[in-house]
N, C-alpha and C. Protein backbone atom coordinates (compact mmCIF):
# COMPACT_ATOMS: atom_id res chain seq x y z
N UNK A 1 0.87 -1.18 0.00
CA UNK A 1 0.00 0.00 0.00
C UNK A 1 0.89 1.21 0.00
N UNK A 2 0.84 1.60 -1.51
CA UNK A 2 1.95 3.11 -1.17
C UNK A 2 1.02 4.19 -1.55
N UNK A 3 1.25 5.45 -0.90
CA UNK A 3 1.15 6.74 -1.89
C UNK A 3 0.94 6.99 -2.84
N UNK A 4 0.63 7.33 -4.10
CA UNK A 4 0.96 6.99 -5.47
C UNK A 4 0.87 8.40 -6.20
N UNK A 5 -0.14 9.43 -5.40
CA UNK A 5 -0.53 10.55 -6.32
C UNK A 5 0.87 11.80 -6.22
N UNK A 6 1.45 11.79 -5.70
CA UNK A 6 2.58 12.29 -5.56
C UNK A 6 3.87 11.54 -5.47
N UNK A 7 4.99 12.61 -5.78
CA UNK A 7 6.18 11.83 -6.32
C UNK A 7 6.29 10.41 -7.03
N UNK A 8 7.02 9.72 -7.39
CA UNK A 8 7.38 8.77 -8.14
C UNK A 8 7.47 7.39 -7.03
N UNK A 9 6.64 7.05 -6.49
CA UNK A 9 6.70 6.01 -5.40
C UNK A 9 6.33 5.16 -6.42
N UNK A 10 5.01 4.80 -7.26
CA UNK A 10 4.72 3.94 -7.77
C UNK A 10 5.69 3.39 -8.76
N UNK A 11 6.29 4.09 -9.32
CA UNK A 11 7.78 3.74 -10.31
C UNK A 11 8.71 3.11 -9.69
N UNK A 12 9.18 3.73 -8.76
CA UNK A 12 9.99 2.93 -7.58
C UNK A 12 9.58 1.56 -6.74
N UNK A 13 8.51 1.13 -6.74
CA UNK A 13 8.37 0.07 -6.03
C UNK A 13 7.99 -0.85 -7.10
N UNK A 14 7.81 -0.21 -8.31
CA UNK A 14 7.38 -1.68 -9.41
C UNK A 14 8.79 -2.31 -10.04
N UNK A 15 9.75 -1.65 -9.30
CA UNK A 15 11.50 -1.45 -9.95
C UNK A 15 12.20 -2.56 -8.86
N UNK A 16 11.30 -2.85 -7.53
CA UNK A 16 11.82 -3.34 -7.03
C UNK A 16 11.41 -4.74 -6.03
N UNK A 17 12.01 -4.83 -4.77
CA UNK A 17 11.84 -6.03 -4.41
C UNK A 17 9.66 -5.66 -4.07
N UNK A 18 9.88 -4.61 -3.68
CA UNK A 18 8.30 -4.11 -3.30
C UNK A 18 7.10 -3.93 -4.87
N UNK A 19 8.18 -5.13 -5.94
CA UNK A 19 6.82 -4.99 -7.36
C UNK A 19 5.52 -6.29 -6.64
N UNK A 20 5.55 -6.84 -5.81
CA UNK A 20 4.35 -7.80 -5.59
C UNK A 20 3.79 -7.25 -4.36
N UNK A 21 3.51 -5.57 -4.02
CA UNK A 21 2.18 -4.66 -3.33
C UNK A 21 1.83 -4.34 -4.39
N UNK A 22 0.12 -3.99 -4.03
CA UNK A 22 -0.54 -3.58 -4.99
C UNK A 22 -0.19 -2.15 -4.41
N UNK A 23 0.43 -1.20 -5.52
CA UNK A 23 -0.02 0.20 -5.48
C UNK A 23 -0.94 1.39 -5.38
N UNK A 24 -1.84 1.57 -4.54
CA UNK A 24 -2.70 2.45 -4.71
C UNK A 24 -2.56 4.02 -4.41
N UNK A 25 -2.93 4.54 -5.06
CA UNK A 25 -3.57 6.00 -4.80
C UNK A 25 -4.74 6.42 -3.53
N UNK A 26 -4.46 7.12 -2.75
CA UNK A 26 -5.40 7.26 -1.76
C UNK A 26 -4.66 8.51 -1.06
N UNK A 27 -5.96 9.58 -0.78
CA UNK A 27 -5.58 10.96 -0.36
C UNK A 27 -5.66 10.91 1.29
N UNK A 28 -5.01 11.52 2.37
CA UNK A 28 -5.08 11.48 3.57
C UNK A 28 -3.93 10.68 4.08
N UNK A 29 -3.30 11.43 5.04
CA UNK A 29 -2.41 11.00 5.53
C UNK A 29 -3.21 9.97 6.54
N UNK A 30 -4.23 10.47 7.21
CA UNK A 30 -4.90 9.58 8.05
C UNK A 30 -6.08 8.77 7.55
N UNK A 31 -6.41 8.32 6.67
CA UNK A 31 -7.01 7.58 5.82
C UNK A 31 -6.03 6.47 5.76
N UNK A 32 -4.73 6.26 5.10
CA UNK A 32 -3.83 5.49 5.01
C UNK A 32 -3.17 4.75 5.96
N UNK A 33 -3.10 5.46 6.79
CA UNK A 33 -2.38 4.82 8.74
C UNK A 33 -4.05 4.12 8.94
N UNK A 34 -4.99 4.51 8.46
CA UNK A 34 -6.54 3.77 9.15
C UNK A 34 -6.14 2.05 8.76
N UNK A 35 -5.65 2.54 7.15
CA UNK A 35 -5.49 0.75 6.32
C UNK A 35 -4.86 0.16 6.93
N UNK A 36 -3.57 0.57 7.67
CA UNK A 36 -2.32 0.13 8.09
C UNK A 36 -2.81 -0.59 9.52
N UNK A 37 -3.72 0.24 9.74
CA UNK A 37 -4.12 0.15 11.63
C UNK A 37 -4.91 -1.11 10.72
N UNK A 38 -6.10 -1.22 10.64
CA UNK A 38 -7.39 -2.15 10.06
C UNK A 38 -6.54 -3.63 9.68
N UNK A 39 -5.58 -3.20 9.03
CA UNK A 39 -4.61 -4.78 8.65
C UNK A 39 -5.14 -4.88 6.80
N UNK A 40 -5.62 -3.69 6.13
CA UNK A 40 -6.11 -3.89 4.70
C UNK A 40 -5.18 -2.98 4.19
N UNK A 41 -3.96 -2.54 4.81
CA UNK A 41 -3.03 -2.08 4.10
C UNK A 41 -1.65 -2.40 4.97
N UNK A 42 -0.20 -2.65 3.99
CA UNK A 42 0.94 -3.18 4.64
C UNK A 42 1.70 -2.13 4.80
N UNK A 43 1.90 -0.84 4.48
CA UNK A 43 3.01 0.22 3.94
C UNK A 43 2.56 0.99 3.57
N UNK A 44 2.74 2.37 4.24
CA UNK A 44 2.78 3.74 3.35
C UNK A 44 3.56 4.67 3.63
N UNK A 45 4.11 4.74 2.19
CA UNK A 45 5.33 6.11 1.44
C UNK A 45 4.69 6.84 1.30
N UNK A 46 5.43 8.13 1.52
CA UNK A 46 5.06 9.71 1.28
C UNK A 46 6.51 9.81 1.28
N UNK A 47 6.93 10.31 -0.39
CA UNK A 47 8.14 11.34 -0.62
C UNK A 47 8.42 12.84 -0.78
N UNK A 48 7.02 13.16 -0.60
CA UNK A 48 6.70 14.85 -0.71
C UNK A 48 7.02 15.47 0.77
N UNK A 49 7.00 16.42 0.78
CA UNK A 49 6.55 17.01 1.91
C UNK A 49 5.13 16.91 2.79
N UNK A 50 5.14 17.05 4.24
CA UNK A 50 3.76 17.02 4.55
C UNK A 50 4.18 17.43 5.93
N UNK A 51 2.74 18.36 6.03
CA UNK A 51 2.76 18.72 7.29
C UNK A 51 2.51 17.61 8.78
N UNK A 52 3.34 17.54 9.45
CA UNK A 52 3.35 17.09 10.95
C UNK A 52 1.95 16.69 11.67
N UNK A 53 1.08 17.66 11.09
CA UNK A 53 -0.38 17.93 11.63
C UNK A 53 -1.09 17.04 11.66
N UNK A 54 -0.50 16.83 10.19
CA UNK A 54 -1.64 15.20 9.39
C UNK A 54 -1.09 14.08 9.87
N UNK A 55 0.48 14.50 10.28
CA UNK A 55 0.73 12.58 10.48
C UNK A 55 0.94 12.45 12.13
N UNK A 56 -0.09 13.05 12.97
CA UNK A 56 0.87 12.93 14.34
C UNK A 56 0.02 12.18 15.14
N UNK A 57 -2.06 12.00 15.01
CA UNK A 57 -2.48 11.21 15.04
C UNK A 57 -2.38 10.11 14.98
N UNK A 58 -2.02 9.67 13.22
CA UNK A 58 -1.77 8.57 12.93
C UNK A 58 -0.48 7.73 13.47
N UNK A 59 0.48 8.54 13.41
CA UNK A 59 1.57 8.54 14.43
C UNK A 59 1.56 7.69 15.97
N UNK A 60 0.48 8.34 16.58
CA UNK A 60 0.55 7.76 18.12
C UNK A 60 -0.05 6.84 17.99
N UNK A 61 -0.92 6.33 16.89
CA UNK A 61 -1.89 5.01 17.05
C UNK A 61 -1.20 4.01 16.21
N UNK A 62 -0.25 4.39 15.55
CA UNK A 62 0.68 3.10 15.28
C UNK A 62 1.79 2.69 16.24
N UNK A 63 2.09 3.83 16.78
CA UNK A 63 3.30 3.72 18.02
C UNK A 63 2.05 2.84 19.02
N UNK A 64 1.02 3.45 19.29
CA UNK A 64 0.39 2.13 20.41
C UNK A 64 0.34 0.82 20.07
N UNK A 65 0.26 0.09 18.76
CA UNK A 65 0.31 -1.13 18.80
C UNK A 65 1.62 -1.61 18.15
N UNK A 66 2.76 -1.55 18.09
CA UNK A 66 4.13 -1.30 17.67
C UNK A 66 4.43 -0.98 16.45
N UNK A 67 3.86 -0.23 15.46
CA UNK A 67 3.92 0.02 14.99
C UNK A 67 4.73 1.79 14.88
N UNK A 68 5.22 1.95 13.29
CA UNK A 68 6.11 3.39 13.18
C UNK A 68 5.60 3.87 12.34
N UNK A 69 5.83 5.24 12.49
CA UNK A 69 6.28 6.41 11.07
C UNK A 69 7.97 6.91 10.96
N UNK A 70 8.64 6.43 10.37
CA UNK A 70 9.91 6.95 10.61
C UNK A 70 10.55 8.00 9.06
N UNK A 71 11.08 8.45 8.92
CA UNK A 71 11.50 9.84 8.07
C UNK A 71 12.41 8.32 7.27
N UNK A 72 12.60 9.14 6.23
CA UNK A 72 13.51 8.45 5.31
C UNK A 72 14.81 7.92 5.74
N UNK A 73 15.50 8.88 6.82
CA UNK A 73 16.85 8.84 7.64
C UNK A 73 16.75 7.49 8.60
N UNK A 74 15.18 7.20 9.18
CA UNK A 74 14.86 6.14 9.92
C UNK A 74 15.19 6.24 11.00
N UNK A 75 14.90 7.60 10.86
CA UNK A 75 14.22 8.37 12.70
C UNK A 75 12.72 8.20 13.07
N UNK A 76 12.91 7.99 14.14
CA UNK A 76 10.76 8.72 14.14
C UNK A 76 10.92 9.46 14.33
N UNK A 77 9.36 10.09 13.84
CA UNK A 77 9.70 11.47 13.68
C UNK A 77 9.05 12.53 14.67
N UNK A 78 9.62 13.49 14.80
CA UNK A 78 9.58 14.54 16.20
C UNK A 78 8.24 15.41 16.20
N UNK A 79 7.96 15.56 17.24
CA UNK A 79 6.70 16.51 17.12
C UNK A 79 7.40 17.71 18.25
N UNK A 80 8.32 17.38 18.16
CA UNK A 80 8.44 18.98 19.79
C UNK A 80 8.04 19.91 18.42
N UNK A 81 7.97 20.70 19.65
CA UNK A 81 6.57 22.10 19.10
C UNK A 81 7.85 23.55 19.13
N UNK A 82 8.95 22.95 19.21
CA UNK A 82 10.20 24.05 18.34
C UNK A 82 10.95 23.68 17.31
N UNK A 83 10.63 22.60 16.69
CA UNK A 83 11.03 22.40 15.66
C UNK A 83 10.03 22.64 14.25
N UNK A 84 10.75 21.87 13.24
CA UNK A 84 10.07 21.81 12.17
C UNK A 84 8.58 21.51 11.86
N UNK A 85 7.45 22.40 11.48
CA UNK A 85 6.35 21.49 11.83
C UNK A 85 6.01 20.74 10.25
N UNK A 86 7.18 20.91 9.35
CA UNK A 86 7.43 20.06 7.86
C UNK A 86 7.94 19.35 8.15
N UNK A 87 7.28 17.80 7.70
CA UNK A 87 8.41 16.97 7.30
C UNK A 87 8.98 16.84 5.93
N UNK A 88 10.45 16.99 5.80
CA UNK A 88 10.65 17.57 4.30
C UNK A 88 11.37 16.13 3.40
N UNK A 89 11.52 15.45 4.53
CA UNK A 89 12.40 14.53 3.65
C UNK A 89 11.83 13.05 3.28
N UNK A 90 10.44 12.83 3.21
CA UNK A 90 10.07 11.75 3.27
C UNK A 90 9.21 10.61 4.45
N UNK A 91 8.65 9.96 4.38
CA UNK A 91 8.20 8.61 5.39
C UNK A 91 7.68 7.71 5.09
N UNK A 92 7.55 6.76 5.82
CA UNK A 92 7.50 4.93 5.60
C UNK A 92 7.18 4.60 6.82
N UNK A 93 5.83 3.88 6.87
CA UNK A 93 5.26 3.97 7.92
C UNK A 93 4.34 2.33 7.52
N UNK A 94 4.42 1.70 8.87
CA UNK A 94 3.55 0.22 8.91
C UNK A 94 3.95 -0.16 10.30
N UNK A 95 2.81 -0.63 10.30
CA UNK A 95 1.87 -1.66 11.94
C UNK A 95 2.72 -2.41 11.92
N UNK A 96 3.20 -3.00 11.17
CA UNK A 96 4.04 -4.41 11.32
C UNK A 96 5.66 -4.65 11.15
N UNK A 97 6.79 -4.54 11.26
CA UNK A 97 8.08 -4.88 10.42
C UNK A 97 8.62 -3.73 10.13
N UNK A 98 7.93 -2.57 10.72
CA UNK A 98 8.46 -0.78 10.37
C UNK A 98 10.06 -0.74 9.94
N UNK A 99 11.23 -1.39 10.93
CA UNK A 99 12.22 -1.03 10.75
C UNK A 99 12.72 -2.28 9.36
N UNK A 100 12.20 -3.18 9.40
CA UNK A 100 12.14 -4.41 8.01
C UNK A 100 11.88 -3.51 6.69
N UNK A 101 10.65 -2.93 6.71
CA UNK A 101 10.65 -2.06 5.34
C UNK A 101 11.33 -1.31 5.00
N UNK A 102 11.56 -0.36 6.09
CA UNK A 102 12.56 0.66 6.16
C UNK A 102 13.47 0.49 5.29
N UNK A 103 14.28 -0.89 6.17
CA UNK A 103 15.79 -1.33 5.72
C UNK A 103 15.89 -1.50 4.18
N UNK A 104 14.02 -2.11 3.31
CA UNK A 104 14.15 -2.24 2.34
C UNK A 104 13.69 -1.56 1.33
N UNK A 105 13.53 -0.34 1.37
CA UNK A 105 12.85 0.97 0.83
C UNK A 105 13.63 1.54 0.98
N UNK A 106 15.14 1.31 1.89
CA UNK A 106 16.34 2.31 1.81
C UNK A 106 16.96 1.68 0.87
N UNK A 107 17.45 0.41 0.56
CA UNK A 107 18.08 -0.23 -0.57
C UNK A 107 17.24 0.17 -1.75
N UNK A 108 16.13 0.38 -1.73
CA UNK A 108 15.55 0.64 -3.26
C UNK A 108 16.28 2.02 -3.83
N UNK A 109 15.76 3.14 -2.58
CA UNK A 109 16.79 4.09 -2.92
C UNK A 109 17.84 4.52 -3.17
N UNK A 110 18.74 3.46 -2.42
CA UNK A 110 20.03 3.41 -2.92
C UNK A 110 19.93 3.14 -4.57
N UNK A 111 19.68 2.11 -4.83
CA UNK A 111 19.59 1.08 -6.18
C UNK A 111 18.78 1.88 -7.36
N UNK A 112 18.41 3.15 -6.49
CA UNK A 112 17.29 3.83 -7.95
C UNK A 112 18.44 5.24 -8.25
N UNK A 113 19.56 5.27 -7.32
CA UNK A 113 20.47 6.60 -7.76
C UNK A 113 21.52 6.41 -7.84
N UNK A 114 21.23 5.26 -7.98
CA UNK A 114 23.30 5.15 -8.66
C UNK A 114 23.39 4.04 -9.03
């Protein structure tokens, strides 16, 4: 379950070990963490920017059942209220194996720029 209407996620995951998810399109940052929570979605990328606002909900209700949102760097990501309230560099976020995808959505990236 990725992102699809922004940036080039869907290109990128049909390139790689992630070509057997189905790709969909779907608007809401919290619409998407709902699939993830429900168990009718495995993964969702966002390579754009997005505001903090939208993902901080979804955020604490994947952190309650072990689940992440972590930034591309494969931090989670910060909500103190003096920092950035953009996240500028990306996220990858799932209920299940968070730091497993991670590891393998960072090799894609590697493997898609050089």
């Amino acid at each position: 379950f990725f992102r699809s209407h922004a940036g080039n996620v869907r290109e990128l995951a049909l390139k790689t070990s992630f070509a057997n998810f189905t790709v969909e399109a779907a608007g809401g940052s919290g619409y998407k963490t709902l699939r993830l929570l429900n168990g009718t979605g495995q993964l969702y990328v966002h390579k754009t920017a997005i505001k903090k606002w939208d993902t901080c909900a979804g955020d604490a209700l994947l952190r309650s059942i072990g689940g992440l949102m972590l930034d591309f760097n494969g931090d989670m990501l910060s909500y103190d209220p003096n920092g950035d309230y953009v996240l500028r560099n990306g996220l990858i976020a799932a209920a299940q194996y968070p730091f497993t995808y991670f590891q393998q959505w960072r090799q894609h990236l590697k493997g898609a720029s050089g």
